[in-house]
C-alpha atoms as a PDB file:
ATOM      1  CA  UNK A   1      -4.352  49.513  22.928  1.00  0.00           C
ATOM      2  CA  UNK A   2      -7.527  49.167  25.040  1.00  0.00           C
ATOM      3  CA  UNK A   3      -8.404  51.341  27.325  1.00  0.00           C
ATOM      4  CA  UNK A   4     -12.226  51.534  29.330  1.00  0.00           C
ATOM      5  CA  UNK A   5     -13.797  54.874  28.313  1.00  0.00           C
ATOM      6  CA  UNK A   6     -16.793  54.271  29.974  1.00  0.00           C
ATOM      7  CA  UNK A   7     -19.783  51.820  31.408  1.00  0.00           C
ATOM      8  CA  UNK A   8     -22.939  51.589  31.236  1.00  0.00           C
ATOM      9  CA  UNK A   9     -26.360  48.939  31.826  1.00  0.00           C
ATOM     10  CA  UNK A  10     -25.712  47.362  28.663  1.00  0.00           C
ATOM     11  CA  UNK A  11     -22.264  47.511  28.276  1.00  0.00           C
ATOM     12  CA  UNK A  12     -18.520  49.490  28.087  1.00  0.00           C
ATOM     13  CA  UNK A  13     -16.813  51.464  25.782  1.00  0.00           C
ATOM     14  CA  UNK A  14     -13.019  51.325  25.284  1.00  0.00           C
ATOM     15  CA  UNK A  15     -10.525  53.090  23.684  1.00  0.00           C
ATOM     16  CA  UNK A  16      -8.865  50.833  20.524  1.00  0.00           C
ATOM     17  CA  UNK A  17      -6.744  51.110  17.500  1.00  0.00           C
ATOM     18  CA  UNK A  18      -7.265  49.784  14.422  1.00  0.00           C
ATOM     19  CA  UNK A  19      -4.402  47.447  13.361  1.00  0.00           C
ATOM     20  CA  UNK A  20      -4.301  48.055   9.519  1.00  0.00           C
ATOM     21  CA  UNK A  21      -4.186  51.854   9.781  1.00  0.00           C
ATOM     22  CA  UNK A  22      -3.462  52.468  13.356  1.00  0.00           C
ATOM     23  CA  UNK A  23      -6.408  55.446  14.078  1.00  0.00           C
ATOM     24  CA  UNK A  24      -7.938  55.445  17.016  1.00  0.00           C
ATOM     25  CA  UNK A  25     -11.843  54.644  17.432  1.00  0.00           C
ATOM     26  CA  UNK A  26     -14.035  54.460  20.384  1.00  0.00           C
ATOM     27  CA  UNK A  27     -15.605  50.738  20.637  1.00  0.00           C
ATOM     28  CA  UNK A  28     -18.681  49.905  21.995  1.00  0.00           C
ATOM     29  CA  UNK A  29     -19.784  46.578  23.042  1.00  0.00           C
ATOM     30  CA  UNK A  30     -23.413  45.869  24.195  1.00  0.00           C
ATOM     31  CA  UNK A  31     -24.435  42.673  25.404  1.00  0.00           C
ATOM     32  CA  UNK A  32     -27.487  41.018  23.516  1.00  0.00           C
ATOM     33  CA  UNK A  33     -28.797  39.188  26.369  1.00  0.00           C
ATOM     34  CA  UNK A  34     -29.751  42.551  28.176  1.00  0.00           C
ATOM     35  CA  UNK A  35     -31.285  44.664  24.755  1.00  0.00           C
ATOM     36  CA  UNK A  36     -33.448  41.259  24.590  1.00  0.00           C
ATOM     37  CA  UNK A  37     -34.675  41.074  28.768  1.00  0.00           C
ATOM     38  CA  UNK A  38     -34.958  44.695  28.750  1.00  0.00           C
ATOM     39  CA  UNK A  39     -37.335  44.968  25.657  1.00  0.00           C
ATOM     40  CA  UNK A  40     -34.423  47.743  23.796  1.00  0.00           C
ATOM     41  CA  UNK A  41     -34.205  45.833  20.489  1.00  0.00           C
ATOM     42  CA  UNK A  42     -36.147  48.268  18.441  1.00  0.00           C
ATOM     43  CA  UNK A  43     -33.780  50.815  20.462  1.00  0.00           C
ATOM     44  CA  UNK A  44     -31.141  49.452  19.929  1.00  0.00           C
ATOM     45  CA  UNK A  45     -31.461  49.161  16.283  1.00  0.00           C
ATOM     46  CA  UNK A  46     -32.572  52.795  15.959  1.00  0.00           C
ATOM     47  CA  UNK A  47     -29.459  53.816  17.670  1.00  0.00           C
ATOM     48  CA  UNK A  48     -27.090  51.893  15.303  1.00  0.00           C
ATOM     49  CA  UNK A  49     -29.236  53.494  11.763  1.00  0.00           C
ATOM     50  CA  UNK A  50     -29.063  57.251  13.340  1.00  0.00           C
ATOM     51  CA  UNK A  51     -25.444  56.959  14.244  1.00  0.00           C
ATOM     52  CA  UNK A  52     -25.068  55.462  10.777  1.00  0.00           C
ATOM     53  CA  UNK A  53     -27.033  58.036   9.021  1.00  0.00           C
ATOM     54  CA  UNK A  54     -26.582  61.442  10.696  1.00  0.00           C
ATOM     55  CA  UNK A  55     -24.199  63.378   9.905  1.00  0.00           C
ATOM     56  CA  UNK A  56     -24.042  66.455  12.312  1.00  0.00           C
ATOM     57  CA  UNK A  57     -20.895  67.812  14.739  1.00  0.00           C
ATOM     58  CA  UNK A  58     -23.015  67.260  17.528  1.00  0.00           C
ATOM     59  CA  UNK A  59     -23.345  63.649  17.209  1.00  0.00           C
ATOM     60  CA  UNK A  60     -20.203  60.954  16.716  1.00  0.00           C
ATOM     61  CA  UNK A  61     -20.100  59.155  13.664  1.00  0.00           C
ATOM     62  CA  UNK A  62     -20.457  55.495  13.641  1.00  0.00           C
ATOM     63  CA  UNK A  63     -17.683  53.841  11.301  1.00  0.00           C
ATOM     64  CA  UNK A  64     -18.487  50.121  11.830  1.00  0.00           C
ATOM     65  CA  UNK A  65     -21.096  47.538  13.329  1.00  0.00           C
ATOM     66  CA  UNK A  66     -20.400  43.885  13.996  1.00  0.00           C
ATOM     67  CA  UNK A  67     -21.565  41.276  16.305  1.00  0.00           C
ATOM     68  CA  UNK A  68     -20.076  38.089  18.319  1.00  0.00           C
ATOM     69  CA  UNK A  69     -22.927  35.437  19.200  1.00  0.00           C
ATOM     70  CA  UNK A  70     -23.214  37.162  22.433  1.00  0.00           C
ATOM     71  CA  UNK A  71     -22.563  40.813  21.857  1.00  0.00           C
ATOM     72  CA  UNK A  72     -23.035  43.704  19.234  1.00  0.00           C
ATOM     73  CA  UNK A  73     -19.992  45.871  18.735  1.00  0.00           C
ATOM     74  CA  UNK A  74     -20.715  49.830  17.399  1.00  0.00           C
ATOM     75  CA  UNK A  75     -17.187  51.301  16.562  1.00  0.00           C
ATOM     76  CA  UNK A  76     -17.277  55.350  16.690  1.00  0.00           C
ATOM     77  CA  UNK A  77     -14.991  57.989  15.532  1.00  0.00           C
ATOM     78  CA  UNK A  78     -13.005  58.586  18.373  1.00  0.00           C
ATOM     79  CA  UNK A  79     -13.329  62.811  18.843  1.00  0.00           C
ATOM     80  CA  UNK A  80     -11.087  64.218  21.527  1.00  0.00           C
ATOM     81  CA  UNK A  81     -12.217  67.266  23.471  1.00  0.00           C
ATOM     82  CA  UNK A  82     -10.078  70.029  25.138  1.00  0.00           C
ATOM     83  CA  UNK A  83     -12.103  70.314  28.417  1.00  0.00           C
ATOM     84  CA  UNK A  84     -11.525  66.737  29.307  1.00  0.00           C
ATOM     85  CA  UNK A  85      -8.517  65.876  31.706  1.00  0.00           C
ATOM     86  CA  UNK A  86      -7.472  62.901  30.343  1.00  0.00           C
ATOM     87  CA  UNK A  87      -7.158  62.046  26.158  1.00  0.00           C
ATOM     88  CA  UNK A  88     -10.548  60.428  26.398  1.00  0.00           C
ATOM     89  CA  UNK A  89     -13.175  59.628  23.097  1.00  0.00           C
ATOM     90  CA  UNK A  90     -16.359  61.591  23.313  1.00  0.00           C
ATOM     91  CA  UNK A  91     -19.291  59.220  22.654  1.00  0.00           C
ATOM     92  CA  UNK A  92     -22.964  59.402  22.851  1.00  0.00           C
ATOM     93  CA  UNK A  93     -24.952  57.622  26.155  1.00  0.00           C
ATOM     94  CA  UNK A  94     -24.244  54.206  27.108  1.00  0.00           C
END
């Protein structure tokens, strides 16, 4: 399942499920080439060790970090909120 939650400068974030255990996770993907011509490395970086390290109902937990050759993936907990219309993921920014 993949849908688009969301897109941004950088990149999108989609909707997935996780094979082995089948919960649902929000996914996003930013693409290196524009953190590196935009200068957001050091941004970029911060953003993956707070997400990583905070733990506060006000901010979505990250569960995993990989990267492609191309693109960095942040996979979030995927939190579901009863104003929204559709059964969408709350995230942080793009």
């Amino acid at each position: 399942m993949t849908t688009v939650i969301g897109k941004g400068s950088f990149g999108k974030v989609m909707q997935v499920r996780k094979r082995d255990t089948q919960r649902i996770y929000a996914l996003k993907t930013i693409r290196k080439a524009h953190i590196v011509d935009r200068g957001e490395i050091t941004h970029t970086l911060a953003e993956r060790l707070v997400l990583s390290r905070v733990t506060s109902p006000f901010i979505v937990p990250l569960k995993f970090s990989f990267q492609s050759e191309q693109k960095l993936y942040l996979v979030l907990a995927c939190v579901s909120h009863p104003y929204l219309v559709a059964p969408h993921c709350l995230i942080g920014s793009l």
